[in-house]
Each structure stands twice: as structure tokens, then as C-alpha cells.
PDB file of N, CA and C in Angstrom:
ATOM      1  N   UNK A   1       0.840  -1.181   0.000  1.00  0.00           N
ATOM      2  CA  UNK A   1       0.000   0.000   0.000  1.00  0.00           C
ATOM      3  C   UNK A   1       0.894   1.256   0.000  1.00  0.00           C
ATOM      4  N   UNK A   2       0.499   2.174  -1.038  1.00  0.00           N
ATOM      5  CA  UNK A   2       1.562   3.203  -0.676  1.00  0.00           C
ATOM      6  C   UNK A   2       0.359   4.474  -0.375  1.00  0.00           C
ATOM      7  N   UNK A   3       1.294   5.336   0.398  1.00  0.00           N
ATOM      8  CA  UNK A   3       1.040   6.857   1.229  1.00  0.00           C
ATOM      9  C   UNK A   3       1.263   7.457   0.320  1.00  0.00           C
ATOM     10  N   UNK A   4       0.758   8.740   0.012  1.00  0.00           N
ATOM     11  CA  UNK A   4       1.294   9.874  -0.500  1.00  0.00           C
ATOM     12  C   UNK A   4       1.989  11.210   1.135  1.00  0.00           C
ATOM     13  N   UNK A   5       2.851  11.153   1.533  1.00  0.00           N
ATOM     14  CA  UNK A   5       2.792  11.771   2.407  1.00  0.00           C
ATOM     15  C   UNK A   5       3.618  13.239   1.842  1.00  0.00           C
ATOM     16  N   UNK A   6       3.191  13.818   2.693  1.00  0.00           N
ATOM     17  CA  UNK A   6       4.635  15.702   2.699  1.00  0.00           C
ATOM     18  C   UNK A   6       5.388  15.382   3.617  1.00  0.00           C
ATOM     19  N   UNK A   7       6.707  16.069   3.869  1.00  0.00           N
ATOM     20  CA  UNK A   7       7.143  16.344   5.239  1.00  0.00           C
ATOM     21  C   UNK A   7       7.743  17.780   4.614  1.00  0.00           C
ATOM     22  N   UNK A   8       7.347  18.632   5.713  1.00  0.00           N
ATOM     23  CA  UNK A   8       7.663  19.704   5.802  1.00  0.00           C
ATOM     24  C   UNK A   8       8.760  20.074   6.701  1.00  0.00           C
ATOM     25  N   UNK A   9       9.888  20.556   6.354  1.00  0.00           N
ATOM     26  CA  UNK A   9      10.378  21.180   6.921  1.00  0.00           C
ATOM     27  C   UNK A   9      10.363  22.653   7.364  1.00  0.00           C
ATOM     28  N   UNK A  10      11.054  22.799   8.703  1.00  0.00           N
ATOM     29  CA  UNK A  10      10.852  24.504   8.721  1.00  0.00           C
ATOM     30  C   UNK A  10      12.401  25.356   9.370  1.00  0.00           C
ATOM     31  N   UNK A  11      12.494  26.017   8.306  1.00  0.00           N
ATOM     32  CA  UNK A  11      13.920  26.362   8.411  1.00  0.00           C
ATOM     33  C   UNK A  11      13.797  27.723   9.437  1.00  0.00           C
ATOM     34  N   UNK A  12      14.585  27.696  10.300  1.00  0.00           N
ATOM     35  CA  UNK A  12      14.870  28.995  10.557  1.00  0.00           C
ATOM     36  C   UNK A  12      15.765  29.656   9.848  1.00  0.00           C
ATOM     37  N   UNK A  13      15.462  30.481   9.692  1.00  0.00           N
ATOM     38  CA  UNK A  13      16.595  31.452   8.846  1.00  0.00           C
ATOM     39  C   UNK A  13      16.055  33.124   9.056  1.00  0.00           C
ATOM     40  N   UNK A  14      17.082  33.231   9.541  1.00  0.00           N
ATOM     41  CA  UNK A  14      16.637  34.674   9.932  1.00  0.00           C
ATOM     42  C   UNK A  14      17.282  35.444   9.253  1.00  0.00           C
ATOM     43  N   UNK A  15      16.493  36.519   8.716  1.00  0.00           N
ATOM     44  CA  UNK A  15      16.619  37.638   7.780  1.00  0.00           C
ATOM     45  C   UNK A  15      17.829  38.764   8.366  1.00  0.00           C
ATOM     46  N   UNK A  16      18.956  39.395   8.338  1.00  0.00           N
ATOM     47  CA  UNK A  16      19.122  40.227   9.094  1.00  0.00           C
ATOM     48  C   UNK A  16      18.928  41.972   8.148  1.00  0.00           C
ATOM     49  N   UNK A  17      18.560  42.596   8.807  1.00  0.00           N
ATOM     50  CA  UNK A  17      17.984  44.165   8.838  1.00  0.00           C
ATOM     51  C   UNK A  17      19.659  44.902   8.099  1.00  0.00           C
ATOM     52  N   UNK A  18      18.991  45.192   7.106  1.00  0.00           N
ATOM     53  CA  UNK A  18      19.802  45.892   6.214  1.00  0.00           C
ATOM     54  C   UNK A  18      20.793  47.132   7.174  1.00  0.00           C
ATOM     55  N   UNK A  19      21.913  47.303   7.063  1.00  0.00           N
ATOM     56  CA  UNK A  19      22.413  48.634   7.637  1.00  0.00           C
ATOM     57  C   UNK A  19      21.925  49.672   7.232  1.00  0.00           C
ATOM     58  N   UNK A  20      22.156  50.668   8.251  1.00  0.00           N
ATOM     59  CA  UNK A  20      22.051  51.885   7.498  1.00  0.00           C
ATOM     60  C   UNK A  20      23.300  52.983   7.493  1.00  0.00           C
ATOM     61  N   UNK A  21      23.390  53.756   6.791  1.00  0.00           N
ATOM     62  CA  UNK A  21      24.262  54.693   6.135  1.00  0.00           C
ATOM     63  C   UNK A  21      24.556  56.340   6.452  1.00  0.00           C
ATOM     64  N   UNK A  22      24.785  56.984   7.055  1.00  0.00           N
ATOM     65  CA  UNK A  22      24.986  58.530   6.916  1.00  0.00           C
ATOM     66  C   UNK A  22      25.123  59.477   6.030  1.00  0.00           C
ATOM     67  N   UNK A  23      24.562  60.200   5.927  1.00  0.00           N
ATOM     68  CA  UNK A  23      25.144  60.956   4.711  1.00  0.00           C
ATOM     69  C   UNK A  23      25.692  62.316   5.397  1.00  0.00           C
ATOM     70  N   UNK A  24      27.067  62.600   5.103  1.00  0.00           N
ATOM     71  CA  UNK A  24      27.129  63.443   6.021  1.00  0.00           C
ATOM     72  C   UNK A  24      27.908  65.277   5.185  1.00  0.00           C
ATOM     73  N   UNK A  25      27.614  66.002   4.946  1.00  0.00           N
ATOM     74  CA  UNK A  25      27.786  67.158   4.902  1.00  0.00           C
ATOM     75  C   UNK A  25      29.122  67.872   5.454  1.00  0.00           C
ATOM     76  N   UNK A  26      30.179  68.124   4.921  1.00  0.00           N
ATOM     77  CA  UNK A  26      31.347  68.698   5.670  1.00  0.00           C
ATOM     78  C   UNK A  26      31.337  70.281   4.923  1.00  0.00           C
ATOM     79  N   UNK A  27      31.793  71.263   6.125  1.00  0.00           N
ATOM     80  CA  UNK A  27      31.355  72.696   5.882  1.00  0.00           C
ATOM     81  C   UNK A  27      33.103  72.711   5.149  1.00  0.00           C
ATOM     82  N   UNK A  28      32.811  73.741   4.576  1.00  0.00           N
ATOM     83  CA  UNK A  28      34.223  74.273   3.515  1.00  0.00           C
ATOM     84  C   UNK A  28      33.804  75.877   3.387  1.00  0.00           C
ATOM     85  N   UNK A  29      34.607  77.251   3.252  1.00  0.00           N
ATOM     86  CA  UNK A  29      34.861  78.338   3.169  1.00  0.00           C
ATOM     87  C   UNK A  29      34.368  79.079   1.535  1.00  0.00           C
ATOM     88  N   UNK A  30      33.883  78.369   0.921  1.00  0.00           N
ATOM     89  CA  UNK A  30      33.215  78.472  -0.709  1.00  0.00           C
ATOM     90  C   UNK A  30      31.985  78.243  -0.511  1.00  0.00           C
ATOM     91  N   UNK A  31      31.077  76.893  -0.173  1.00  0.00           N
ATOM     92  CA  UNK A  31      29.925  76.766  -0.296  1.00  0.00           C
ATOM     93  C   UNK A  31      29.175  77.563   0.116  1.00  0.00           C
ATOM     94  N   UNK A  32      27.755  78.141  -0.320  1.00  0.00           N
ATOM     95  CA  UNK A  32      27.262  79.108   0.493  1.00  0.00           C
ATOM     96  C   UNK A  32      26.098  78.512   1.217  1.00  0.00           C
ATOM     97  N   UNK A  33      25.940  78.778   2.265  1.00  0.00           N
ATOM     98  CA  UNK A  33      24.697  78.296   3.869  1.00  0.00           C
ATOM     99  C   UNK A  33      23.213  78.028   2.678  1.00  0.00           C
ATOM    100  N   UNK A  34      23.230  79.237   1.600  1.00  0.00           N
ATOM    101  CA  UNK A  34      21.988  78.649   0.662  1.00  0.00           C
ATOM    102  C   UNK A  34      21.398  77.650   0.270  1.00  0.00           C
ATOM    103  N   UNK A  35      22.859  77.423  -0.649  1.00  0.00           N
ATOM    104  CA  UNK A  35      23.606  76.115  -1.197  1.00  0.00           C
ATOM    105  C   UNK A  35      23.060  74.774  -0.591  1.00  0.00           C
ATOM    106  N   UNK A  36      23.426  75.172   0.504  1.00  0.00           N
ATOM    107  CA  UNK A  36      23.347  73.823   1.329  1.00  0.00           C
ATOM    108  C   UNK A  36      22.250  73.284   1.157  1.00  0.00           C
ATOM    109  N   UNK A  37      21.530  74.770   1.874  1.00  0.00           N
ATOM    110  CA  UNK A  37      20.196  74.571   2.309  1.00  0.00           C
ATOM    111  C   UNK A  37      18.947  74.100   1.012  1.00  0.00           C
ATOM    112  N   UNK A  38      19.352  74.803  -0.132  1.00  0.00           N
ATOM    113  CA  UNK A  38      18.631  74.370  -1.406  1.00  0.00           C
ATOM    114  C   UNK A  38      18.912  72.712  -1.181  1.00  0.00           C
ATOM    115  N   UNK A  39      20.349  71.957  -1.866  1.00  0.00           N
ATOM    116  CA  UNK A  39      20.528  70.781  -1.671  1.00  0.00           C
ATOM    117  C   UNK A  39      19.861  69.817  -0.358  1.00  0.00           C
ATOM    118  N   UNK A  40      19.907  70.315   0.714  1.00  0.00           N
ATOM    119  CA  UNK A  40      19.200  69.733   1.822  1.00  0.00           C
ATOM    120  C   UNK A  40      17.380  69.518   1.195  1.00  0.00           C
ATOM    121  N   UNK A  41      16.714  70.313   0.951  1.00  0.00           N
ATOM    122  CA  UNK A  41      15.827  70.446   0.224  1.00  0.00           C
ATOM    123  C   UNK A  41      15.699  69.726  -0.742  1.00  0.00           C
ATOM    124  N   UNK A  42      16.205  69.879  -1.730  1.00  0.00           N
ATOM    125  CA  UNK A  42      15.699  69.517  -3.309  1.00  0.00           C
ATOM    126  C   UNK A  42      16.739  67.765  -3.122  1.00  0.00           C
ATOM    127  N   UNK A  43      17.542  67.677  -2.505  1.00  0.00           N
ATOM    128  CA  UNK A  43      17.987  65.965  -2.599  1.00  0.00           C
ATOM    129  C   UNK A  43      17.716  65.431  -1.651  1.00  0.00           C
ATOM    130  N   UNK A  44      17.392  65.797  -0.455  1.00  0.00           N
ATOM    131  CA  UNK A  44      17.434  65.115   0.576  1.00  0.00           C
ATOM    132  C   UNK A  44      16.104  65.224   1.631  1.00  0.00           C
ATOM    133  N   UNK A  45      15.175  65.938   0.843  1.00  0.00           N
ATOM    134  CA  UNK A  45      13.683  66.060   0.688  1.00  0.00           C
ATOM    135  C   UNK A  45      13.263  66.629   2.589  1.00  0.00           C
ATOM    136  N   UNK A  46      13.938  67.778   3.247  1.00  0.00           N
ATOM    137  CA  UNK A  46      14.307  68.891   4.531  1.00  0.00           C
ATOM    138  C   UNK A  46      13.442  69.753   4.094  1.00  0.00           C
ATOM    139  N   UNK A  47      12.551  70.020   4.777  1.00  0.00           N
ATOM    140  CA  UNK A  47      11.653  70.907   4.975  1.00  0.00           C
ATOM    141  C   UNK A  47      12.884  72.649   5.766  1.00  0.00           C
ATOM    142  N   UNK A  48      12.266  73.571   5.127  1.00  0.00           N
ATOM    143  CA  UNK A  48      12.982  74.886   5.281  1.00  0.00           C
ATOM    144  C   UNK A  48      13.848  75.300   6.640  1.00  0.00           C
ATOM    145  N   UNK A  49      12.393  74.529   7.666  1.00  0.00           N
ATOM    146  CA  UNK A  49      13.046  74.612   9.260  1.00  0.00           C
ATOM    147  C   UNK A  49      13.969  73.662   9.489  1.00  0.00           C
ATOM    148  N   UNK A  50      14.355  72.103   8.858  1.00  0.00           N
ATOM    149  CA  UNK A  50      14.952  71.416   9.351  1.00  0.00           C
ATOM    150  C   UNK A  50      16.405  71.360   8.681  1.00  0.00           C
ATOM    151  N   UNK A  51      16.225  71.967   7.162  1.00  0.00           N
ATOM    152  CA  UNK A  51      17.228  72.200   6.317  1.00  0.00           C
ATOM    153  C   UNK A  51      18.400  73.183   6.939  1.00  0.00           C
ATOM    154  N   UNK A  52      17.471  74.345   7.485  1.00  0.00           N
ATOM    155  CA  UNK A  52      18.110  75.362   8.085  1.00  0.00           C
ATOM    156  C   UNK A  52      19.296  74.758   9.369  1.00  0.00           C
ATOM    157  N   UNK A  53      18.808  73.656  10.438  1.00  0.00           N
ATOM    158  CA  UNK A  53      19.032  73.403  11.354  1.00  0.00           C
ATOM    159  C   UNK A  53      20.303  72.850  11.223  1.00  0.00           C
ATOM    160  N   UNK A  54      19.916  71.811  10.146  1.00  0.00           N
ATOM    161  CA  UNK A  54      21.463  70.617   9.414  1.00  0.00           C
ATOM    162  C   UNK A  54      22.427  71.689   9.015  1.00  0.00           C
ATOM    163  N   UNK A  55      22.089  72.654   8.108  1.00  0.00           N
ATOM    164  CA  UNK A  55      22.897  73.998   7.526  1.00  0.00           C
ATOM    165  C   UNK A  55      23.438  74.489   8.802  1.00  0.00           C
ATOM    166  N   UNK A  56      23.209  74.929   9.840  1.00  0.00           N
ATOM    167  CA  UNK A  56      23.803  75.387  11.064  1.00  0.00           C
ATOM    168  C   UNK A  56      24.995  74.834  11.693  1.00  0.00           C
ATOM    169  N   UNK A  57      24.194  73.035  11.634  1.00  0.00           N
ATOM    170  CA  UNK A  57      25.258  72.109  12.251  1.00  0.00           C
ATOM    171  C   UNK A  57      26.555  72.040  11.190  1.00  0.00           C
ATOM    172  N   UNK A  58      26.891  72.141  10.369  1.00  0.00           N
ATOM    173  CA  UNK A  58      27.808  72.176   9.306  1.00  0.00           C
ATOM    174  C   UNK A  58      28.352  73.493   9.555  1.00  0.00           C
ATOM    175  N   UNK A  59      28.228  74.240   9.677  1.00  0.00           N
ATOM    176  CA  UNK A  59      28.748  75.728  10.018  1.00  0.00           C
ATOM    177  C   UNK A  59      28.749  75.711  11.097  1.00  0.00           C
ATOM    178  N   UNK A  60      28.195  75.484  12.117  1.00  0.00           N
ATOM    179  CA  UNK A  60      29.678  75.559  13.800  1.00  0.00           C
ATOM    180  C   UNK A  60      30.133  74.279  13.682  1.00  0.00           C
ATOM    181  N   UNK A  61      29.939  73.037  13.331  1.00  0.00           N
ATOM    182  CA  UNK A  61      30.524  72.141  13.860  1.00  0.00           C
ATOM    183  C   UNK A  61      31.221  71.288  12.821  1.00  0.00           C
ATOM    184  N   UNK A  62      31.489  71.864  12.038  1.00  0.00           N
ATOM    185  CA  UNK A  62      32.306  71.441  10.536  1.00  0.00           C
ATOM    186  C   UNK A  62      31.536  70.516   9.760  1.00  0.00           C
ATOM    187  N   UNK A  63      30.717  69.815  10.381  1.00  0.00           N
ATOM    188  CA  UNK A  63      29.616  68.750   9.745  1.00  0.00           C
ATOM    189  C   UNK A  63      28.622  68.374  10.240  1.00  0.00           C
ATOM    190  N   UNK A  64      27.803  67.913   9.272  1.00  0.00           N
ATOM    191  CA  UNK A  64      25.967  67.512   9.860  1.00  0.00           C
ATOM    192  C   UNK A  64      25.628  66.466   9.313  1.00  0.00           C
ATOM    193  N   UNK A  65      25.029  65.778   9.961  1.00  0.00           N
ATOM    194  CA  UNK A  65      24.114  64.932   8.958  1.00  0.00           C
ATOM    195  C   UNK A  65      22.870  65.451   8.424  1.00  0.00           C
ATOM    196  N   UNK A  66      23.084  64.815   6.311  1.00  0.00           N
ATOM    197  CA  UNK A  66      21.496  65.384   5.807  1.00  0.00           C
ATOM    198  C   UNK A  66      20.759  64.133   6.251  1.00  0.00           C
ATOM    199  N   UNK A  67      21.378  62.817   6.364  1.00  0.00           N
ATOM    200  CA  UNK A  67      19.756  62.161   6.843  1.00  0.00           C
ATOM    201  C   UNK A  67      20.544  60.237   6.514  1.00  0.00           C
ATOM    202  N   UNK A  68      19.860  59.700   7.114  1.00  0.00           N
ATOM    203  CA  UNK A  68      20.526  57.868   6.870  1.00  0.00           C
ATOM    204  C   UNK A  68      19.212  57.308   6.293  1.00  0.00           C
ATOM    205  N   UNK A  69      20.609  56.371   5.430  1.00  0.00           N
ATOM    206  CA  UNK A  69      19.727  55.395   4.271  1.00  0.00           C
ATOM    207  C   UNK A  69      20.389  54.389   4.539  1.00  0.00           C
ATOM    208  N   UNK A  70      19.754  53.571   3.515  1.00  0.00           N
ATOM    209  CA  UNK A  70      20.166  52.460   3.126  1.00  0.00           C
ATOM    210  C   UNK A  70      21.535  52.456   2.138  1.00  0.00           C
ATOM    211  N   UNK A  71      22.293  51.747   1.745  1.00  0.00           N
ATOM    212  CA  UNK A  71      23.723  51.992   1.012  1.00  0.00           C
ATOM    213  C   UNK A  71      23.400  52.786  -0.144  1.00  0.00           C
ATOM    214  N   UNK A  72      22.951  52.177  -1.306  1.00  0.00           N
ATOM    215  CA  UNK A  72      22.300  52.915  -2.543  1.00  0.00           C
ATOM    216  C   UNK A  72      22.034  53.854  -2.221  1.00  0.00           C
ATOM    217  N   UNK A  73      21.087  54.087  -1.760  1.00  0.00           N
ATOM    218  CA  UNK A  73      20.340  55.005  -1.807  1.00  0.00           C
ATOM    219  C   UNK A  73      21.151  56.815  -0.795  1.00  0.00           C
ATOM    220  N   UNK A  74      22.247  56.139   0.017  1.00  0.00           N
ATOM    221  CA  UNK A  74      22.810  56.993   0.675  1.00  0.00           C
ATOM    222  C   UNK A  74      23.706  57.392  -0.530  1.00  0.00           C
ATOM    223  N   UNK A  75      24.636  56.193  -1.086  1.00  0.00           N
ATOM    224  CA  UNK A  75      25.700  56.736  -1.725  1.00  0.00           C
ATOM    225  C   UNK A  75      24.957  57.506  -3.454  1.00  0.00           C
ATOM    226  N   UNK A  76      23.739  57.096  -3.633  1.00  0.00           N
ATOM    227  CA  UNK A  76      23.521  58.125  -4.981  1.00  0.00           C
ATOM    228  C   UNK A  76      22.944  59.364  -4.252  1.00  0.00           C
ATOM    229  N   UNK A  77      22.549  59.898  -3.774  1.00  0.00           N
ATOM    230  CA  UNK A  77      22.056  61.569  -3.108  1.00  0.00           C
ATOM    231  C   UNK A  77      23.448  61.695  -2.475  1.00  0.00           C
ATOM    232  N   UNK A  78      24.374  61.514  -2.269  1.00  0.00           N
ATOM    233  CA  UNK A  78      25.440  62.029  -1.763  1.00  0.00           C
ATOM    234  C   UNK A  78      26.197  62.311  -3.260  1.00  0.00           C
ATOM    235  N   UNK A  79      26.352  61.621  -3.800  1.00  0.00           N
ATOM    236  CA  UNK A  79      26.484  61.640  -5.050  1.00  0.00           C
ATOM    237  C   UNK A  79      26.220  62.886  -6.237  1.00  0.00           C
ATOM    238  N   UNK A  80      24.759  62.892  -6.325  1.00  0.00           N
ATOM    239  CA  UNK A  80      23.909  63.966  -7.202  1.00  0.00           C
ATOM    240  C   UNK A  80      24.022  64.941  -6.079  1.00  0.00           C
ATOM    241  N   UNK A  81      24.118  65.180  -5.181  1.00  0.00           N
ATOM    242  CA  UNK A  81      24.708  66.429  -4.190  1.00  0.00           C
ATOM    243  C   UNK A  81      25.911  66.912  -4.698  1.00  0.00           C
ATOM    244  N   UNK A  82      26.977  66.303  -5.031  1.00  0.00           N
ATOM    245  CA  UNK A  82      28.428  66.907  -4.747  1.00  0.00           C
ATOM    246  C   UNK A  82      28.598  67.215  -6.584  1.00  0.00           C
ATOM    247  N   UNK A  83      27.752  66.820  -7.100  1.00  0.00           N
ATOM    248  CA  UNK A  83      27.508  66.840  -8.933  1.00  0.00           C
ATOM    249  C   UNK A  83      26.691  67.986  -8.994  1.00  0.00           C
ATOM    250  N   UNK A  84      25.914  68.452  -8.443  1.00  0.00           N
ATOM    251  CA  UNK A  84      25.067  69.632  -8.265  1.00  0.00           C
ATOM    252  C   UNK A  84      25.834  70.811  -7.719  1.00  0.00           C
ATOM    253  N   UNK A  85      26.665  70.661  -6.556  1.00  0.00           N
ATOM    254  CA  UNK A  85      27.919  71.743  -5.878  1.00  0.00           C
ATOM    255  C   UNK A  85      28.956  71.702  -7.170  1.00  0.00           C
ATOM    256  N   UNK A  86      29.655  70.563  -7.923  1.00  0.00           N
ATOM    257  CA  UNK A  86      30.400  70.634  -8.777  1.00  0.00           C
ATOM    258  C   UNK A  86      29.896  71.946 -10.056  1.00  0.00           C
ATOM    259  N   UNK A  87      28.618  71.371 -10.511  1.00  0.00           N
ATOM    260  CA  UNK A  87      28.093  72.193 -11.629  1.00  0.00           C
ATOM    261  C   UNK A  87      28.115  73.986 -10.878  1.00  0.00           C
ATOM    262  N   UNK A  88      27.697  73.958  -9.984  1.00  0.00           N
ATOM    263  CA  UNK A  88      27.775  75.383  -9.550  1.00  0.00           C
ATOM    264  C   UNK A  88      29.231  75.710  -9.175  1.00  0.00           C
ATOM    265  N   UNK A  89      30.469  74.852  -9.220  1.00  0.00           N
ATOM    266  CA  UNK A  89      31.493  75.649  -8.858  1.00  0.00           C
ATOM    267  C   UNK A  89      31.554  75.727  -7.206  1.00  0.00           C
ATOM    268  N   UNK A  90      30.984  74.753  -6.267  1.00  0.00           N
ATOM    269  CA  UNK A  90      31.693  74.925  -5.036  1.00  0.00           C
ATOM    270  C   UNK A  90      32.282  73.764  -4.808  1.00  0.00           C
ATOM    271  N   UNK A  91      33.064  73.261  -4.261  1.00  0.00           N
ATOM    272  CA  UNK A  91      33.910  72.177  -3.324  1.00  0.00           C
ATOM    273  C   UNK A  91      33.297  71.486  -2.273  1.00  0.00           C
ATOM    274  N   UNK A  92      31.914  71.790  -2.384  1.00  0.00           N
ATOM    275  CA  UNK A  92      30.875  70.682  -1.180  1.00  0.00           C
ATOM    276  C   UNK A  92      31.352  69.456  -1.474  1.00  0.00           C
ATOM    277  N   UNK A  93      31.622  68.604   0.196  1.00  0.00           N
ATOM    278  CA  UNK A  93      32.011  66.916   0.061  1.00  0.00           C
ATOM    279  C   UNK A  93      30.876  66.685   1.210  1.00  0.00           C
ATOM    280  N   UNK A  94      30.411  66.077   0.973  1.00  0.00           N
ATOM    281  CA  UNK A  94      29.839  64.206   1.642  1.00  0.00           C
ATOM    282  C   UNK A  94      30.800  63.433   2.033  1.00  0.00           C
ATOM    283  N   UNK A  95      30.364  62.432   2.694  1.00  0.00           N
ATOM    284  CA  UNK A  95      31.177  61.459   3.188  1.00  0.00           C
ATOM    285  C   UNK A  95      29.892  60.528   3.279  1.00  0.00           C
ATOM    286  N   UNK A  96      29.573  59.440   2.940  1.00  0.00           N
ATOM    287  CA  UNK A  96      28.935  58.251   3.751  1.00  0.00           C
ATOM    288  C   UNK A  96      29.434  57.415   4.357  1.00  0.00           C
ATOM    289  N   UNK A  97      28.989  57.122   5.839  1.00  0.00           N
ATOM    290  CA  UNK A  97      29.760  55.985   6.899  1.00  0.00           C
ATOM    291  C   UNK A  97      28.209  55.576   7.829  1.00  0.00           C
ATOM    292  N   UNK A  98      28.802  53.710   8.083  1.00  0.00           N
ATOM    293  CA  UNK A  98      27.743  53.361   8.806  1.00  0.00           C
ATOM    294  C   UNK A  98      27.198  54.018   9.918  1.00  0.00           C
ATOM    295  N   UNK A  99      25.837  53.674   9.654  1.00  0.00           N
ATOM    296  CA  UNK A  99      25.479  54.400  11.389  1.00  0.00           C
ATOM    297  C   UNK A  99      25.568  53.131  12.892  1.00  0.00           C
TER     298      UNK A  99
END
């Protein structure tokens, strides 16, 4: 007589949680507080009050964070940031490092 049987196994396997990334803003003597603040805005999607705040921290404290991602996604807006400062002629750098 034959069975049709299943056996199921059940794997554990645990997923682990993607890192995340910094994107971080270093102040330089060319860029202008605008600058920033536009880029904080238009790449890194900072509302006027909070743009302003990150823009501050970069100007007393040599650097700010605009905001943490995921790898991609940190290293292209850090990216189209410093390509956007390039086209205008300032020396704005990023840095991305884990958080």
C-alpha cells in the first residue's frame, strides 16, 4: 500500500535588517549656507526649518548629517549632491559611513 505523504520542513533562517548609512555634509569656506540649504531640500527632501538646522550644524561644527539610508540610496544623493555643488562651482564633500 503506498502513502502519498509531505514532510515539511521549517527552516529557521533569519533575515538580518539591512544597515544603514549617513550621509554626512562637511562645511568648507566656498559653499554658500543657501547652497546647502537648497541641496538639503531639493535631494534630501528637509523641509525649510529642518534644512536650516542641518545647515547650522555644518557651520559651527564642521559637519551635519542630511539624513541615513540604506547603502544605494545613501551613496547616490550624496552623489547627485556633490555633482550639483560641482556644476555650480563649489567644493561641497559628503562622506557616507555606517550608522
Amino acid at each position: 500500500m503506498k502513502t502519498n505523504s509531505t514532510v515539511i520542513e521549517r527552516a529557521n533562517i533569519k533575515a538580518k535588517k539591512p544597515k544603514n548609512y549617513k550621509v554626512i555634509m562637511h562645511n568648507d569656506d566656498f559653499t554658500t549656507m543657501e547652497f546647502v540649504v537648497a541641496i538639503l531640500n531639493i535631494i534630501f527632501n528637509k523641509d525649510l526649518e529642518e534644512a536650516n538646522k542641518i545647515m547650522m550644524d555644518v557651520h559651527k561644527n564642521g559637519k551635519g548629517i542630511a539624513g541615513v539610508y540604506p547603502y544605494d540610496i545613501a551613496i547616490s544623493k550624496a552623489n547627485k549632491a556633490m555633482l550639483m555643488a560641482k556644476n555650480e562651482g563649489f567644493p561641497f564633500k559628503l562622506t557616507v559611513e555606517e550608522d
